[in-house]
C-alpha atoms as a PDB file:
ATOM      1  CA  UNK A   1      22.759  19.350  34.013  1.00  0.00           C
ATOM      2  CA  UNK A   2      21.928  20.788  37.451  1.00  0.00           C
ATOM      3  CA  UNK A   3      22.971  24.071  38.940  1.00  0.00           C
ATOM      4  CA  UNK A   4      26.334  23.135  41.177  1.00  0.00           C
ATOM      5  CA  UNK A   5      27.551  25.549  43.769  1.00  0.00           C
ATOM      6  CA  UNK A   6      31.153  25.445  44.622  1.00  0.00           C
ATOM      7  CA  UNK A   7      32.601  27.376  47.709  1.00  0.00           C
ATOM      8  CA  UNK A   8      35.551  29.575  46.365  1.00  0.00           C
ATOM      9  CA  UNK A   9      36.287  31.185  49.975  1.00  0.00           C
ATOM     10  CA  UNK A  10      35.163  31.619  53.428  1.00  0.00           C
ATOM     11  CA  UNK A  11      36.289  34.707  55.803  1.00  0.00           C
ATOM     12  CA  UNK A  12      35.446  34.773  59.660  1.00  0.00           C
ATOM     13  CA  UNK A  13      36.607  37.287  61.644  1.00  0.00           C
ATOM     14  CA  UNK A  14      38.941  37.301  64.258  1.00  0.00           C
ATOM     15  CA  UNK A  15      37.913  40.584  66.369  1.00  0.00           C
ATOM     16  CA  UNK A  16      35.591  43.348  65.547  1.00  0.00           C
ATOM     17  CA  UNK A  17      35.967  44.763  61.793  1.00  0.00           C
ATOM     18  CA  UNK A  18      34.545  47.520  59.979  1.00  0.00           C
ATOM     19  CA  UNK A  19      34.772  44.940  56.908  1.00  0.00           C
ATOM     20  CA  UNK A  20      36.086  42.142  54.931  1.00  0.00           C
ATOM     21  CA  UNK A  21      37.156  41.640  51.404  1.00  0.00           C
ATOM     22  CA  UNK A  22      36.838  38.736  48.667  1.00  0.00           C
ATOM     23  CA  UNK A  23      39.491  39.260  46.227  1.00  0.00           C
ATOM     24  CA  UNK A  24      40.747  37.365  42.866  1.00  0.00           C
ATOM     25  CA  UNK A  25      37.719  36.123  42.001  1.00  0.00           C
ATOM     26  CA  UNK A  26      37.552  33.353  39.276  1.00  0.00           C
ATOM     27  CA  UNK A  27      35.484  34.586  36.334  1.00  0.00           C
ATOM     28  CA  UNK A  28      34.493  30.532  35.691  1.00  0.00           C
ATOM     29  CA  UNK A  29      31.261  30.239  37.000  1.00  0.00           C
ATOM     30  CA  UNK A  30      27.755  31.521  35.985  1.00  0.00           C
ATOM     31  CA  UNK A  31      26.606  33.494  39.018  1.00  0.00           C
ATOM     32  CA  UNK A  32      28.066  34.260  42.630  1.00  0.00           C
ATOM     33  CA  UNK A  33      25.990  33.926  45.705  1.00  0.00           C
ATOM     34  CA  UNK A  34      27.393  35.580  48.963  1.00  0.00           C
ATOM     35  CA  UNK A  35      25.981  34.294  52.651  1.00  0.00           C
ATOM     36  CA  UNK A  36      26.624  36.068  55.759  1.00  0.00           C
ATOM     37  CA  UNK A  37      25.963  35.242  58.621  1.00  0.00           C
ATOM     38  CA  UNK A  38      26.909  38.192  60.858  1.00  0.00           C
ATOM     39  CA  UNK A  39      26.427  39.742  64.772  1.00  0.00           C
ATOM     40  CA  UNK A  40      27.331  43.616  65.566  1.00  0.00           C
ATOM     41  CA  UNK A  41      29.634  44.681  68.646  1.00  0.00           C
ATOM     42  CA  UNK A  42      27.592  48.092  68.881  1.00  0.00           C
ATOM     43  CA  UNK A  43      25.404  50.610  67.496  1.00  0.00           C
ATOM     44  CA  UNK A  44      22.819  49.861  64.145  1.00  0.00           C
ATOM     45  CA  UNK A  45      23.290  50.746  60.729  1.00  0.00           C
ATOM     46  CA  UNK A  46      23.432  49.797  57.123  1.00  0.00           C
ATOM     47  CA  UNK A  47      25.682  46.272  55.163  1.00  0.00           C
ATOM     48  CA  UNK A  48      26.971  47.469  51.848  1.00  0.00           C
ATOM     49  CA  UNK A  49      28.884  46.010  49.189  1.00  0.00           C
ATOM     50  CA  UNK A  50      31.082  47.466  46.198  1.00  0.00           C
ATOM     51  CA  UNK A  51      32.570  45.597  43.069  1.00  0.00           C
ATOM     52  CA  UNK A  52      35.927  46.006  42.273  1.00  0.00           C
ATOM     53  CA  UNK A  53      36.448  49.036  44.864  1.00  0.00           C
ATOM     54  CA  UNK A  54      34.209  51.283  42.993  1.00  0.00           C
ATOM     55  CA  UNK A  55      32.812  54.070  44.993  1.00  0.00           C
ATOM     56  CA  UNK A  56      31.445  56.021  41.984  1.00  0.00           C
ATOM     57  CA  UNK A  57      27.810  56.464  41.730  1.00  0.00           C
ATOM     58  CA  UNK A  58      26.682  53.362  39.218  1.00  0.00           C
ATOM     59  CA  UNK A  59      24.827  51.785  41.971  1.00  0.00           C
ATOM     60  CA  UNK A  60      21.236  51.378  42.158  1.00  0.00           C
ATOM     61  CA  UNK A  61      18.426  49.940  44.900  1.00  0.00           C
ATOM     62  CA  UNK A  62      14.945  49.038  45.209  1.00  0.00           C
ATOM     63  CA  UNK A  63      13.912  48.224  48.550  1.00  0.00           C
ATOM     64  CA  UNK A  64      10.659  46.143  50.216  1.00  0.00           C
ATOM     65  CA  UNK A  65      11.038  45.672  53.853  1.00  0.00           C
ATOM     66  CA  UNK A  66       8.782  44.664  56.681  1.00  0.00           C
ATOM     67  CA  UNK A  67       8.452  43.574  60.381  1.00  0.00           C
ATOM     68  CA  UNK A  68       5.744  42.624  62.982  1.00  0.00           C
ATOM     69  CA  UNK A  69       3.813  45.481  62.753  1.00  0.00           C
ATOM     70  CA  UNK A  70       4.792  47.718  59.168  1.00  0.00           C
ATOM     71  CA  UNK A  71       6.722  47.608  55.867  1.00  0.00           C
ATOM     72  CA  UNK A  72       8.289  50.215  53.714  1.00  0.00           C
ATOM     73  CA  UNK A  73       9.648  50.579  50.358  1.00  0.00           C
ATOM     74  CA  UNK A  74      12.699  52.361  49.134  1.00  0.00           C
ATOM     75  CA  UNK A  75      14.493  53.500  46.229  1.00  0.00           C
ATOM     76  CA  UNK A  76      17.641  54.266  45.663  1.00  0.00           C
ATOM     77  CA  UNK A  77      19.865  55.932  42.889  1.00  0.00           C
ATOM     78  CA  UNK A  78      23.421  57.112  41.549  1.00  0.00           C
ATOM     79  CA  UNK A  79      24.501  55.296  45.493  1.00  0.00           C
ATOM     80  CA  UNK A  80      28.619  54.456  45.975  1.00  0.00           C
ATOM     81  CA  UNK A  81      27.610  50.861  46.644  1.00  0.00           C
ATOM     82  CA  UNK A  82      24.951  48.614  47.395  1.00  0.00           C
ATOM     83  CA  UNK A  83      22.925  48.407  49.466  1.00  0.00           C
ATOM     84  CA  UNK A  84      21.247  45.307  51.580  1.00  0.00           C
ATOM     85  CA  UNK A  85      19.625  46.090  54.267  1.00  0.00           C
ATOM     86  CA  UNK A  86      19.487  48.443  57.691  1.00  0.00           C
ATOM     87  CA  UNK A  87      21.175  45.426  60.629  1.00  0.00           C
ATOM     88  CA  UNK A  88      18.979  47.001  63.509  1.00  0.00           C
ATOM     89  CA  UNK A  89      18.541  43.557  65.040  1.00  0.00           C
ATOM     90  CA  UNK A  90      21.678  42.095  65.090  1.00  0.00           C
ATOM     91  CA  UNK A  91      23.058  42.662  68.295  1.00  0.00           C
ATOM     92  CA  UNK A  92      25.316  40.501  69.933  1.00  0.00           C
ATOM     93  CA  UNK A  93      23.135  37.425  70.653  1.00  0.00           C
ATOM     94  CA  UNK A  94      20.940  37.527  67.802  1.00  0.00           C
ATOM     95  CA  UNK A  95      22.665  37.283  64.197  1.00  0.00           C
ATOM     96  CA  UNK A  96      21.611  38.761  60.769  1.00  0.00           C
ATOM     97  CA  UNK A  97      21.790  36.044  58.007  1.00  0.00           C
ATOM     98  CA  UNK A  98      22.144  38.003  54.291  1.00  0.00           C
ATOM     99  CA  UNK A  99      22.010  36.836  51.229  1.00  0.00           C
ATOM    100  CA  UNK A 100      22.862  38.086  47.997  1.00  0.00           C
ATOM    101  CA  UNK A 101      22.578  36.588  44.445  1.00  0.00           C
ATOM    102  CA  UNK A 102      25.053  38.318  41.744  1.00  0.00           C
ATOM    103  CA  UNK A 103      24.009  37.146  38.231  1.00  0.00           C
ATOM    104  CA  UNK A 104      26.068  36.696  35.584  1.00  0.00           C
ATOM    105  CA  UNK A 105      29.125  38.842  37.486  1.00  0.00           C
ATOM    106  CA  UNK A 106      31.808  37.810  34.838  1.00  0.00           C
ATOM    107  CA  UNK A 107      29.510  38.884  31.589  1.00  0.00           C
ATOM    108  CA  UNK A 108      29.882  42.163  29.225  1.00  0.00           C
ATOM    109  CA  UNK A 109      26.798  43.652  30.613  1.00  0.00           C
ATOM    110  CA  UNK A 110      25.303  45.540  34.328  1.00  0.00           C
ATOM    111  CA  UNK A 111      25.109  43.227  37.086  1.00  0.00           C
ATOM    112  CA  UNK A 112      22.142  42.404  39.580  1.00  0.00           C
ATOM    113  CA  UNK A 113      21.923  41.474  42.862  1.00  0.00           C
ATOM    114  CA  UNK A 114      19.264  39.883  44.248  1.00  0.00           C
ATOM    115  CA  UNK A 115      19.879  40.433  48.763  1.00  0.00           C
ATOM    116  CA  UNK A 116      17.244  38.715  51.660  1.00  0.00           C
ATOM    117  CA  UNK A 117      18.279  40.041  55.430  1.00  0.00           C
ATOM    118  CA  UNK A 118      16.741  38.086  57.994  1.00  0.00           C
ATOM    119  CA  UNK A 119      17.266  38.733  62.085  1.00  0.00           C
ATOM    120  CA  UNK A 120      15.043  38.258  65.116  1.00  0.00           C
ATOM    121  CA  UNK A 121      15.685  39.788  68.489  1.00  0.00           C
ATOM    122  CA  UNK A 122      12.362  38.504  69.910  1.00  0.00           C
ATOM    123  CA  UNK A 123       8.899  37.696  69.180  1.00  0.00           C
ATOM    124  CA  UNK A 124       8.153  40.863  68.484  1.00  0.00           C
ATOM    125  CA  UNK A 125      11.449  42.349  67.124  1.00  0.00           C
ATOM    126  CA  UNK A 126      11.757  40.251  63.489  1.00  0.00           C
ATOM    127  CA  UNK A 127      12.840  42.168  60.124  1.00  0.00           C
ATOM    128  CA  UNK A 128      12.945  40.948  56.686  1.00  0.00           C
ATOM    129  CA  UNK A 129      14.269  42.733  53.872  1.00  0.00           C
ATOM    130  CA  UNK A 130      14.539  41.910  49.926  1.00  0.00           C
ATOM    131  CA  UNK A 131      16.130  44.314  47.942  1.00  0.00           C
ATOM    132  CA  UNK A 132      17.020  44.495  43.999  1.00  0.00           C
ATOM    133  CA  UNK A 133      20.053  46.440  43.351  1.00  0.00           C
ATOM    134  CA  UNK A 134      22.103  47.250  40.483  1.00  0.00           C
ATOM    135  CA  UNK A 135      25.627  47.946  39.141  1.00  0.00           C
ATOM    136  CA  UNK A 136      25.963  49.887  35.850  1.00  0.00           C
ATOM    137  CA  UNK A 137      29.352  48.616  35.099  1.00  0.00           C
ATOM    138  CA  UNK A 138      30.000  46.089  32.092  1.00  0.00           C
ATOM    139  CA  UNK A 139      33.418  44.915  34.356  1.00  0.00           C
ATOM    140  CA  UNK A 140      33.691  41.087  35.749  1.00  0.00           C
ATOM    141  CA  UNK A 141      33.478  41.462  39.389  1.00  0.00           C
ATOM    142  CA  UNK A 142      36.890  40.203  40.726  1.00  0.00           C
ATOM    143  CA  UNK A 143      36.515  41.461  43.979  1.00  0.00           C
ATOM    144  CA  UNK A 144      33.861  42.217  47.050  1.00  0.00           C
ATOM    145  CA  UNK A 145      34.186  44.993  49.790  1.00  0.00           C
ATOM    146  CA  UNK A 146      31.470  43.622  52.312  1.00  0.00           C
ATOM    147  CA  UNK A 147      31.490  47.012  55.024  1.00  0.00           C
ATOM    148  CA  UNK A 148      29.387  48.010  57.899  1.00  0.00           C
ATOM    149  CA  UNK A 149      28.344  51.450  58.235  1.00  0.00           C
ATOM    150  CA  UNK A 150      28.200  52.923  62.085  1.00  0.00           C
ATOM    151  CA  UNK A 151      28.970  49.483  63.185  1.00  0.00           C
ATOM    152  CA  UNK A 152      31.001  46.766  63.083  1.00  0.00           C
ATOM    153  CA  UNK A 153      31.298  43.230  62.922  1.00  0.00           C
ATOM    154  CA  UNK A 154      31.907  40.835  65.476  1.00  0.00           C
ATOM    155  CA  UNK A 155      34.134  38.071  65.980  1.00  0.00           C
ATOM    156  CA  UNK A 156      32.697  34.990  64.083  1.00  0.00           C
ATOM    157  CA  UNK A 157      30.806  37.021  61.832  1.00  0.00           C
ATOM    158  CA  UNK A 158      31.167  34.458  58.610  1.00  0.00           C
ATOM    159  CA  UNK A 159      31.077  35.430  55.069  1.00  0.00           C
ATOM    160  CA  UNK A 160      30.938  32.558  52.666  1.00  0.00           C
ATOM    161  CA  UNK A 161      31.397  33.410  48.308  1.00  0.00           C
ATOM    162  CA  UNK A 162      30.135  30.614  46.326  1.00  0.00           C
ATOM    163  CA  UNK A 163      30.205  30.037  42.535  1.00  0.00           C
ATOM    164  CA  UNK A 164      27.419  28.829  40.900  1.00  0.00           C
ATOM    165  CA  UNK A 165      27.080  26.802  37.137  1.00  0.00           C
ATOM    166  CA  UNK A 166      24.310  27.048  35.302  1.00  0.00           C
ATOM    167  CA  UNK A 167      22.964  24.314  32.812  1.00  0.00           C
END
């Protein structure tokens, strides 16, 4: 049997937003994989995401990112969500595109995200980062907080949840 991926929901703003939920998540598929595709009104800073609105500190990040001329890597423990990326090149004309993988989100055991940011101002302005994060919680995720932090969206940011079945 091939892997299927259904879209369960879809949210594009309307005006500038400091975030967006997905809530009642079905607990029927395998794995979730969240696309966003995503401009900034003003100002630079940091996508995060938390699980069931849980802002304790069961969240957990390792980071590799690069652009034209360096890369960096990160870690990150005991964090109130996680953590995707820094949106430093998404300004208004030039959009971030995210991507996170959530395996196995409805099963009795900690969850992992897989997240790729990609943007490009210019030639010489292009970021990429991967990042492996965790969520020490045993709890089926039934809901995503997607938030900005010192920015926020833009209109026709879009957000995309799908479900994924594994053979």
């Amino acid at each position: 049997m091939p892997i299927t991926y259904d879209s369960i929901a879809t949210n594009t703003t309307t005006g500038s937003t400091a975030s967006f939920d997905f809530t009642s998540i079905p607990s029927s598929y395998t794995d979730l994989r969240l696309v966003i595709y995503h401009t900034v009104v003003t100002g630079a800073g940091s996508l995060y995401l938390r699980f069931n609105n849980d802002s304790t500190t069961t969240y957990s990040f390792a980071n590799i990112e690069a652009n034209n001329t360096a890369y960096a890597s990160t870690l990150g423990t005991d964090n109130q969500y996680i953590w995707t990326a820094t949106t430093n090149n998404a300004n208004s004309t030039n959009p971030a595109l995210v991507t996170l993988d959530i395996f196995e989100y409805s099963d009795n055991k900690f969850k992992t995200v897989l997240s790729d940011v990609a943007s490009a101002r210019d030639a010489t302005n292009s970021y990429l980062y991967k990042n492996v994060n965790m969520w020490r919680s045993t709890i089926a995720i039934s809901s995503i907080q997607i938030a900005a932090n010192n920015f926020n969206f833009a209109a026709g940011t879009v957000a995309t949840l799908y479900g994924i079945l594994r053979a």
